[in-house]
C-alpha atoms as a PDB file:
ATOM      1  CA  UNK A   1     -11.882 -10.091 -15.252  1.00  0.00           C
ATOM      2  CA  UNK A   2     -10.926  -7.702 -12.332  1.00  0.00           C
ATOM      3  CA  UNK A   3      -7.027  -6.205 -12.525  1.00  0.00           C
ATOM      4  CA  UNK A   4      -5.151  -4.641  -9.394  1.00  0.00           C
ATOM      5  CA  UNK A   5      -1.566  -2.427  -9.762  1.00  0.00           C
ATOM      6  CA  UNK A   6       0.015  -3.304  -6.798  1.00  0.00           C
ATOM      7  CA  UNK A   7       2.525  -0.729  -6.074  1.00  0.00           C
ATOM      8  CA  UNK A   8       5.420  -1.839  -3.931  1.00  0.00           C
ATOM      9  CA  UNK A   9       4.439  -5.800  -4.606  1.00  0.00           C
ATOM     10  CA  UNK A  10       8.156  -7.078  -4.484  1.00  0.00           C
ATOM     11  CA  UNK A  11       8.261  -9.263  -1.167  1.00  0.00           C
ATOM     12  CA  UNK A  12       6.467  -9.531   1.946  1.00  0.00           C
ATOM     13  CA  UNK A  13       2.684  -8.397   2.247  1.00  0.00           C
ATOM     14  CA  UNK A  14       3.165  -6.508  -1.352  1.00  0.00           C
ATOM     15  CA  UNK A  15       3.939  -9.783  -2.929  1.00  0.00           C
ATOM     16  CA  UNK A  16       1.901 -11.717  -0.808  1.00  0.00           C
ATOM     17  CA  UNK A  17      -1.032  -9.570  -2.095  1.00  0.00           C
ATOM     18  CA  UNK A  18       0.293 -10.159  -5.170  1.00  0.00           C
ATOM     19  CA  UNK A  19      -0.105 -13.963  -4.920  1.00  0.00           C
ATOM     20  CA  UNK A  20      -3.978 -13.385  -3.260  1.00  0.00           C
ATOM     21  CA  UNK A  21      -5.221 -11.835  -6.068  1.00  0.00           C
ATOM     22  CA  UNK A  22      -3.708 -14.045  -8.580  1.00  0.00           C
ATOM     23  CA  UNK A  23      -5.362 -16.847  -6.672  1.00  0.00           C
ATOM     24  CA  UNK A  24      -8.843 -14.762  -6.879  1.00  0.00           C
ATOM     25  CA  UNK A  25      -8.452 -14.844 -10.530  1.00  0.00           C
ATOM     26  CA  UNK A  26      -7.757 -11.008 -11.321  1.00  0.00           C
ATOM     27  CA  UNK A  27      -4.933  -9.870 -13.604  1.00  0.00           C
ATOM     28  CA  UNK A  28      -1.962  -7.928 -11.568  1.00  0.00           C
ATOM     29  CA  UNK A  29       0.423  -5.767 -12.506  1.00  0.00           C
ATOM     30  CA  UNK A  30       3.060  -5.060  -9.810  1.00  0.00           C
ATOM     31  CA  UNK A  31       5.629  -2.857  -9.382  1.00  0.00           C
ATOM     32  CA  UNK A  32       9.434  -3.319  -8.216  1.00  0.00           C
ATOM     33  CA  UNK A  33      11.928  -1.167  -7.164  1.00  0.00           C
ATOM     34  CA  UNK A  34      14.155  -3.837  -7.864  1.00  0.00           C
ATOM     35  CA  UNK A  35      14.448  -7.392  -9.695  1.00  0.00           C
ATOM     36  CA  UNK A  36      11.719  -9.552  -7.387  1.00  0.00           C
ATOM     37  CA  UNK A  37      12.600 -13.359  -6.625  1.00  0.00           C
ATOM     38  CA  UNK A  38       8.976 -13.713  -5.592  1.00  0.00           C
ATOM     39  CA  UNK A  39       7.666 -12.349  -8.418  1.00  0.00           C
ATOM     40  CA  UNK A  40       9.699 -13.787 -11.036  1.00  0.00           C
ATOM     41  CA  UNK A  41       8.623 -17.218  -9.002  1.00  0.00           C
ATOM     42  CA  UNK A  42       4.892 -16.300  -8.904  1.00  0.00           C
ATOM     43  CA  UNK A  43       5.175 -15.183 -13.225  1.00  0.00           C
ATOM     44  CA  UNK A  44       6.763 -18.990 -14.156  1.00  0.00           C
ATOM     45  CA  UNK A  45       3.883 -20.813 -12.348  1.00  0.00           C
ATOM     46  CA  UNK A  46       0.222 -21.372 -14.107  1.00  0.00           C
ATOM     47  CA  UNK A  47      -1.089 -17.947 -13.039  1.00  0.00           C
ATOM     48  CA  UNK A  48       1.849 -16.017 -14.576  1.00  0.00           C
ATOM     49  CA  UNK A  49       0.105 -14.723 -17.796  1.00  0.00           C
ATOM     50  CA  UNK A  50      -2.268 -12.457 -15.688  1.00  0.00           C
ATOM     51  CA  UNK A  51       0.904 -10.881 -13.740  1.00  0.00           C
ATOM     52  CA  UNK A  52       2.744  -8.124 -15.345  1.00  0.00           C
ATOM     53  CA  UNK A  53       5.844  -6.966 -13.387  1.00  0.00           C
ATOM     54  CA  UNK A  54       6.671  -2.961 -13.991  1.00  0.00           C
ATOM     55  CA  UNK A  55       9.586  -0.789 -12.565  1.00  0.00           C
ATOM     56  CA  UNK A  56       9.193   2.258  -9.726  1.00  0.00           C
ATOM     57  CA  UNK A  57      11.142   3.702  -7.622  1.00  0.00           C
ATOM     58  CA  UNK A  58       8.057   5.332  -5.458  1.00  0.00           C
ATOM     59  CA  UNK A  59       9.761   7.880  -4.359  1.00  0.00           C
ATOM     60  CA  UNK A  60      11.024   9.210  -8.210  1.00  0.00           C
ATOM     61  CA  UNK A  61       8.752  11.365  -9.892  1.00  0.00           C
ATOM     62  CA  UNK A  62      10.333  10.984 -12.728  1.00  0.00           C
ATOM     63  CA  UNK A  63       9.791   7.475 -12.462  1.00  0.00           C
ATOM     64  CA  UNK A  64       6.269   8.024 -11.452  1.00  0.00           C
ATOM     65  CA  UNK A  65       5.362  10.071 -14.741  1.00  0.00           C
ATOM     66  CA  UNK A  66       7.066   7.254 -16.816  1.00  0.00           C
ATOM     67  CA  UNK A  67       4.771   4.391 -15.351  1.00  0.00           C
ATOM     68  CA  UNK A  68       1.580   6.559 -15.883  1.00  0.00           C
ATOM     69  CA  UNK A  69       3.324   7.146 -19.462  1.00  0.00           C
ATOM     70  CA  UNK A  70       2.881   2.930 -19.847  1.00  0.00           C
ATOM     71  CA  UNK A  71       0.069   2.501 -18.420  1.00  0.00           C
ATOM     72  CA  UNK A  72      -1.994   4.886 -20.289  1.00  0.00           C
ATOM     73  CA  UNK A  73      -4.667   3.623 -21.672  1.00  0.00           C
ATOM     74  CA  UNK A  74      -4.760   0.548 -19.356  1.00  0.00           C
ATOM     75  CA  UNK A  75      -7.680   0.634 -16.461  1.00  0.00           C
ATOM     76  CA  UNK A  76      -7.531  -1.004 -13.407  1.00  0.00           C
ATOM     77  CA  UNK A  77     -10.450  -2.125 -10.699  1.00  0.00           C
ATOM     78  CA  UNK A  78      -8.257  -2.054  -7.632  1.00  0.00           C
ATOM     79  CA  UNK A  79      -5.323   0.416  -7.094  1.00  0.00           C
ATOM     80  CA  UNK A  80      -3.148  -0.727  -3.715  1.00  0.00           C
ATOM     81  CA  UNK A  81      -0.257   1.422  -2.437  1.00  0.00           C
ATOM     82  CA  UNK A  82       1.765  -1.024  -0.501  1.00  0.00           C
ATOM     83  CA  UNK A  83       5.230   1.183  -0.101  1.00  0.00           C
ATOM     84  CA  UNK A  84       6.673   1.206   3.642  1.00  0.00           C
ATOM     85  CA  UNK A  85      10.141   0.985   5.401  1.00  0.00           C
ATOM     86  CA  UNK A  86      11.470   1.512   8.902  1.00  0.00           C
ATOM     87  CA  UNK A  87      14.437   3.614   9.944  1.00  0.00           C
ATOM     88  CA  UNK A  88      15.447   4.908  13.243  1.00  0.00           C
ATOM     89  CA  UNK A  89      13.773   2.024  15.401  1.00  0.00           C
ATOM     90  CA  UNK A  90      14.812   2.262  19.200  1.00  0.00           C
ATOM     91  CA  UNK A  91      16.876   5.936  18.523  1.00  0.00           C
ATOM     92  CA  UNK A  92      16.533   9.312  19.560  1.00  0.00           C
ATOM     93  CA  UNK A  93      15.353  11.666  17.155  1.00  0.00           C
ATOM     94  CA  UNK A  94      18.282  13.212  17.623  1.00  0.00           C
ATOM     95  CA  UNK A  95      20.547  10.468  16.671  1.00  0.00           C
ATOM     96  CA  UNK A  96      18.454   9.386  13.257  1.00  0.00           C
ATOM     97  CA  UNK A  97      20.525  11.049  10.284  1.00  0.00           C
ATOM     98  CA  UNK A  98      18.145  13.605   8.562  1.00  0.00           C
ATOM     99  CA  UNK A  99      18.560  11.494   5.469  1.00  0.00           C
ATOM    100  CA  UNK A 100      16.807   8.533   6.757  1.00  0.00           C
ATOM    101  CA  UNK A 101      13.879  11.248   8.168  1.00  0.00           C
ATOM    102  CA  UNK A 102      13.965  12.397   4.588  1.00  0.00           C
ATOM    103  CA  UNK A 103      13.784   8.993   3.340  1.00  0.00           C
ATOM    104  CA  UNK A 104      10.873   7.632   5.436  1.00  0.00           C
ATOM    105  CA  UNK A 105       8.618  10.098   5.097  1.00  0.00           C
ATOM    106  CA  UNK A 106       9.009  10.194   1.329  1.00  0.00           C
ATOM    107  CA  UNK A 107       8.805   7.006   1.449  1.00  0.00           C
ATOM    108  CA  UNK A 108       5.558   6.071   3.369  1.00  0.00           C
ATOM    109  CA  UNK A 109       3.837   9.048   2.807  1.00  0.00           C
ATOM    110  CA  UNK A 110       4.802  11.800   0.206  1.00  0.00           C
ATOM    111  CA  UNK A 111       5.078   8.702  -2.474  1.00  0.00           C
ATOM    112  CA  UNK A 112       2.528   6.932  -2.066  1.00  0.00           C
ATOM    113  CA  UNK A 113      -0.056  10.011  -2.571  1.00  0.00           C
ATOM    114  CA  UNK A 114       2.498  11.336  -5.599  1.00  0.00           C
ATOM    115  CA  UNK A 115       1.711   7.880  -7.177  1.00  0.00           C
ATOM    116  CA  UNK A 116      -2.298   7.876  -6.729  1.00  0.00           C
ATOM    117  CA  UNK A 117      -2.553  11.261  -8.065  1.00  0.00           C
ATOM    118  CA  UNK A 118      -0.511  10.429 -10.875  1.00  0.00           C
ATOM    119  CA  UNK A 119      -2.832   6.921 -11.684  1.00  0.00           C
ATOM    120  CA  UNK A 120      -5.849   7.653  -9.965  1.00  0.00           C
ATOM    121  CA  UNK A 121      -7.449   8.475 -13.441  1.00  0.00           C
ATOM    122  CA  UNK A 122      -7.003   4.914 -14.176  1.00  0.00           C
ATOM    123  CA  UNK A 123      -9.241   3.472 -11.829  1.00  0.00           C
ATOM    124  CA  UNK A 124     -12.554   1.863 -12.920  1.00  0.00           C
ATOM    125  CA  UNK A 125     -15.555   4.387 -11.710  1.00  0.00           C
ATOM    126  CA  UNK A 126     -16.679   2.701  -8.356  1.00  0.00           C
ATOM    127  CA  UNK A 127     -12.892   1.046  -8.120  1.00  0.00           C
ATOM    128  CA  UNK A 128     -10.998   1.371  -5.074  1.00  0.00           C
ATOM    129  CA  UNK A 129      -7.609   3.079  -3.929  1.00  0.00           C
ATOM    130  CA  UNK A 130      -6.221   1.244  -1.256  1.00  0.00           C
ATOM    131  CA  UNK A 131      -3.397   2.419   0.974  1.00  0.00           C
ATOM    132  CA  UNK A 132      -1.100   0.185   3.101  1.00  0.00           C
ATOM    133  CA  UNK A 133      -1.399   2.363   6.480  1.00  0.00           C
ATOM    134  CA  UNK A 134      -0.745   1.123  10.437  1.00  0.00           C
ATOM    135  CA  UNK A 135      -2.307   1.027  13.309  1.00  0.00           C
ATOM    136  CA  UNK A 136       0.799   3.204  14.465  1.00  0.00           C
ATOM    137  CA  UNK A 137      -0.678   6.119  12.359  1.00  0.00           C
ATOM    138  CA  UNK A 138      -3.513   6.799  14.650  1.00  0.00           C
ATOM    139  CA  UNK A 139      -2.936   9.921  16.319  1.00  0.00           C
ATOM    140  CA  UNK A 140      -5.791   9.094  18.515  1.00  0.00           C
ATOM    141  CA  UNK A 141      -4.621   5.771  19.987  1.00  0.00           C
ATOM    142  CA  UNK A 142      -1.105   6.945  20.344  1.00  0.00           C
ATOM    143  CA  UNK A 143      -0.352   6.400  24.167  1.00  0.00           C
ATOM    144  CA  UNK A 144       3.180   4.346  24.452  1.00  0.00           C
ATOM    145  CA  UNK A 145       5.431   7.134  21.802  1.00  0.00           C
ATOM    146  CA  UNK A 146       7.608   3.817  20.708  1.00  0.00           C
ATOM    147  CA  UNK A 147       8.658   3.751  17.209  1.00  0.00           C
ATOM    148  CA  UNK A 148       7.894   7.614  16.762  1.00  0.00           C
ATOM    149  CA  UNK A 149       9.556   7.714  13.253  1.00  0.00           C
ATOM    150  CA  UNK A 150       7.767   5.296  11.721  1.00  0.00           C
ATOM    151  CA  UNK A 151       4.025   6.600  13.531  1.00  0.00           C
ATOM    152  CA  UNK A 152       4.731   9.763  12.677  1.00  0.00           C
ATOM    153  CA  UNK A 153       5.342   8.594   8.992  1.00  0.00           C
ATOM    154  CA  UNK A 154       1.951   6.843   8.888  1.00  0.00           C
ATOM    155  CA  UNK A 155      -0.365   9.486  10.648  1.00  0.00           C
ATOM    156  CA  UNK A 156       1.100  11.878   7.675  1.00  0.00           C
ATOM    157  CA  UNK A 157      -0.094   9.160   5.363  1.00  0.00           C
ATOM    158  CA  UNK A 158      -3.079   9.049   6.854  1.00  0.00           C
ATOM    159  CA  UNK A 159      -3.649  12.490   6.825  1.00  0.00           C
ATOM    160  CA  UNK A 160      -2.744  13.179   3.339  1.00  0.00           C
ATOM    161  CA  UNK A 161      -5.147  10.007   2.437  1.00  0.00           C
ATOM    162  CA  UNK A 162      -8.217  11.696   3.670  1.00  0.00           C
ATOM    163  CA  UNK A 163      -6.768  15.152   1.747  1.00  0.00           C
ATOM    164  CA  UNK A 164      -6.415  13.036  -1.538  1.00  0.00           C
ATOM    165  CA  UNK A 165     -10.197  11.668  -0.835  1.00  0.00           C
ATOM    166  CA  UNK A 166     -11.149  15.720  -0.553  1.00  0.00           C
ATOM    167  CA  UNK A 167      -9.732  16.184  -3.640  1.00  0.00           C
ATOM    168  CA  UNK A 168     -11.486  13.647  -5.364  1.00  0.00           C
ATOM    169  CA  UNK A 169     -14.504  14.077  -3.594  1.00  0.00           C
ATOM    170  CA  UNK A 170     -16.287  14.519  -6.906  1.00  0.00           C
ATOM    171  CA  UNK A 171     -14.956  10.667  -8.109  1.00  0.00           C
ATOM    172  CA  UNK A 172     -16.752   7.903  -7.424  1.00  0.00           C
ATOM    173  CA  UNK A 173     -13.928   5.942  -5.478  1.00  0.00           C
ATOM    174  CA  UNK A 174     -13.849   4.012  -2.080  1.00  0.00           C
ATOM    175  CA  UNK A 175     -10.371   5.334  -0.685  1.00  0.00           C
ATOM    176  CA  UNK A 176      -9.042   2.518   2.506  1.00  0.00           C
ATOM    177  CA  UNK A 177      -6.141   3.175   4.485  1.00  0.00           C
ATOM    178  CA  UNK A 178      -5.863  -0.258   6.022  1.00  0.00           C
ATOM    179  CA  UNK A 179      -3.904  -2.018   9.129  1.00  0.00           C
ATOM    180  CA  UNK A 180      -2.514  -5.434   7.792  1.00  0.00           C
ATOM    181  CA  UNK A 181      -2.188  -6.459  12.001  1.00  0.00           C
ATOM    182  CA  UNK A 182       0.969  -7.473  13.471  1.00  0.00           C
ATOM    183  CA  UNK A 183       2.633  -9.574  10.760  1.00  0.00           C
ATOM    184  CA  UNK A 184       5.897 -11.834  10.446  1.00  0.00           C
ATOM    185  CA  UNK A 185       7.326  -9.821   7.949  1.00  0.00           C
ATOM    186  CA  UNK A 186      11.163  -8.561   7.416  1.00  0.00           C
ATOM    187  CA  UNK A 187       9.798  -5.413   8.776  1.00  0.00           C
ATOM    188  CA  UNK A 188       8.187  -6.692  11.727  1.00  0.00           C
ATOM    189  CA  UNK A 189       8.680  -8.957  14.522  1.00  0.00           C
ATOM    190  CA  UNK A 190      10.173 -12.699  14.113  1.00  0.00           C
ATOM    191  CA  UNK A 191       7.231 -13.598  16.969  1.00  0.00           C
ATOM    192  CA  UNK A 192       4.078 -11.705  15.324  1.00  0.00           C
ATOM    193  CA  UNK A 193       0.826 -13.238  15.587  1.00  0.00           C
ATOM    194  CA  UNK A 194      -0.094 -13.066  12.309  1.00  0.00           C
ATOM    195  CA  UNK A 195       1.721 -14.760   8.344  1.00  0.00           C
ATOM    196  CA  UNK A 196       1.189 -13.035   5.204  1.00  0.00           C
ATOM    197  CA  UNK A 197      -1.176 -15.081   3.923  1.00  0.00           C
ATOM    198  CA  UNK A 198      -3.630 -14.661   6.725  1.00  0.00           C
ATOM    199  CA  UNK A 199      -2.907 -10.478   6.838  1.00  0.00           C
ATOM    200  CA  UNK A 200      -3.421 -10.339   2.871  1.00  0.00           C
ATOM    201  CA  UNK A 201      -6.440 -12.630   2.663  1.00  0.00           C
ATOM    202  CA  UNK A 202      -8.019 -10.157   5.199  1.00  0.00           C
ATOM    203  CA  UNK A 203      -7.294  -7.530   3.555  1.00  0.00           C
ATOM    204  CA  UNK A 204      -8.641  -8.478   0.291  1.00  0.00           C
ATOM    205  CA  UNK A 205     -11.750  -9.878   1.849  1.00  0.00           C
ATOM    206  CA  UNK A 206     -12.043  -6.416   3.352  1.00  0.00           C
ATOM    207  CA  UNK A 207     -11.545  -4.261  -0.082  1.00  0.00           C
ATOM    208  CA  UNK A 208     -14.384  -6.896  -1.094  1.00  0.00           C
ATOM    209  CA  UNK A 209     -17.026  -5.890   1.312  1.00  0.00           C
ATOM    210  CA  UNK A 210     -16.227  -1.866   1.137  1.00  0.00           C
ATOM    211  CA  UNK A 211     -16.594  -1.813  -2.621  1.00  0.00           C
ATOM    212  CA  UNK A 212     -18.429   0.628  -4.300  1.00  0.00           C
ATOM    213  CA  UNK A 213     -19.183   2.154  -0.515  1.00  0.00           C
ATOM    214  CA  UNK A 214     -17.475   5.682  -1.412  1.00  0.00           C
ATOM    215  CA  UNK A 215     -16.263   7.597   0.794  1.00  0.00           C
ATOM    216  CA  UNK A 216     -13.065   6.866   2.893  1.00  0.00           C
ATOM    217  CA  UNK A 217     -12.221   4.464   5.997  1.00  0.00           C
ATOM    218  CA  UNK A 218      -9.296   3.799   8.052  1.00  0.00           C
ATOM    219  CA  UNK A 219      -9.615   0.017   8.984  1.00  0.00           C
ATOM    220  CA  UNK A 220      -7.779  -2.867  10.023  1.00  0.00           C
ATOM    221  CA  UNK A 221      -7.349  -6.500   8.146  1.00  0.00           C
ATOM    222  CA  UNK A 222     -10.681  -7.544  10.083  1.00  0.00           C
ATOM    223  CA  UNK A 223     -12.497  -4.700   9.064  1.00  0.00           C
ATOM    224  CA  UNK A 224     -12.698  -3.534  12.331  1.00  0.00           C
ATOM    225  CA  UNK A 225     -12.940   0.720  12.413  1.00  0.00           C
ATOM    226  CA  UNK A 226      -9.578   2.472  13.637  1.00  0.00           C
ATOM    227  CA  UNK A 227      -9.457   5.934  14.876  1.00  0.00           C
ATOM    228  CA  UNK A 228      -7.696   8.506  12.592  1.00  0.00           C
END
């Protein structure tokens, strides 16, 4: 039986991944930065032996070291670094405090790639890292500048995704940074086209067909190609 970590699976499209994989059958073992409703929910119903819940703050390294320290020994199939917030939205640079710049791009970028490098020895040969990206990262499609924070955030994801892939270039891994879409999330907008369950079942089906292709890709829930 397959297992994912889902880092960052407390609410919204981490726990709703959570709650796809469960219902595919894998064991899961999630982490929260704090005590999870959802996932205390999803652990009392029929699929809660194959969900272990786990503490990180993604943006500790101390606590980063500790989970590695817990999980050793442990190997998982799918590894899926889900961590994102949004600060600053509709601001000036000027007027967003340099803690909250700090904080995002720790945050959405610097953690998430602090956290692979610390489990990627974990992962199954042919398993797959999976990164919870945006649209909004790509450089290349960049043409409105709204929520510059945030984009910039995600193209310095991105960027250090395809640096973490160099670095491993040796491993056999598929590394995905992936779009979810536009989704009604606490995060995003009350009128998005898309639920969780749709963005997360897309997403999984996509992880599905990429694995064991190697290499890296920047794609969106549909599996449709997104320049970096």
């Amino acid at each position: 039986m397959k297992h994912a970590l889902i880092i960052a699976g407390s609410r919204g499209l981490g726990s709703g991944l959570v709650r796809e994989y469960l219902s595919r059958g894998w064991h899961v073992t999630a982490t929260t930065r704090m005590p999870s409703d959802e996932l205390v929910a999803l652990s009392r119903d029929a699929a809660g032996e194959r969900l272990i819940i786990e503490s990180l703050e993604v943006t500790s390294v101390a606590q980063t070291a500790a989970l590695a320290a817990r999980l050793k020994g442990q190997s998982f199939d799918l590894l899926f670094l889900n961590p994102g917030i949004m600060v600053g939205f509709g601001n000036a640079l000027s007027d967003v405090p340099e803690s909250d710049i700090q904080n995002i791009f720790l945050t959405n970028a610097i953690g998430p790639i602090r956290v692979a490098d610390a489990l990627a020895h974990l992962v199954t040969p042919g398993g797959t890292i999976a990164f919870m990206s945006s649209d909004k990262g790509s450089v290349g499609t960049n043409d409105n500048g709204r929520v510059e924070l945030y984009r910039a955030s995600k193209a310095a994801l991105n960027s250090l995704v395809r640096s973490f892939r160099a670095r491993h270039g040796k491993d056999d891994l598929t590394v995905l940074a992936l779009h979810p879409g536009e989704v009604r999330t606490s995060m995003g907008r009350a009128d998005a086209p898309l639920d969780i369950d749709t963005s997360v079942r897309g997403l999984a089906n996509v992880i599905e067909l990429r694995w064991g292709s190697g290499g890296q890709a920047f794609v969106d829930y549909k599996n449709d190609i997104i320049p970096w």
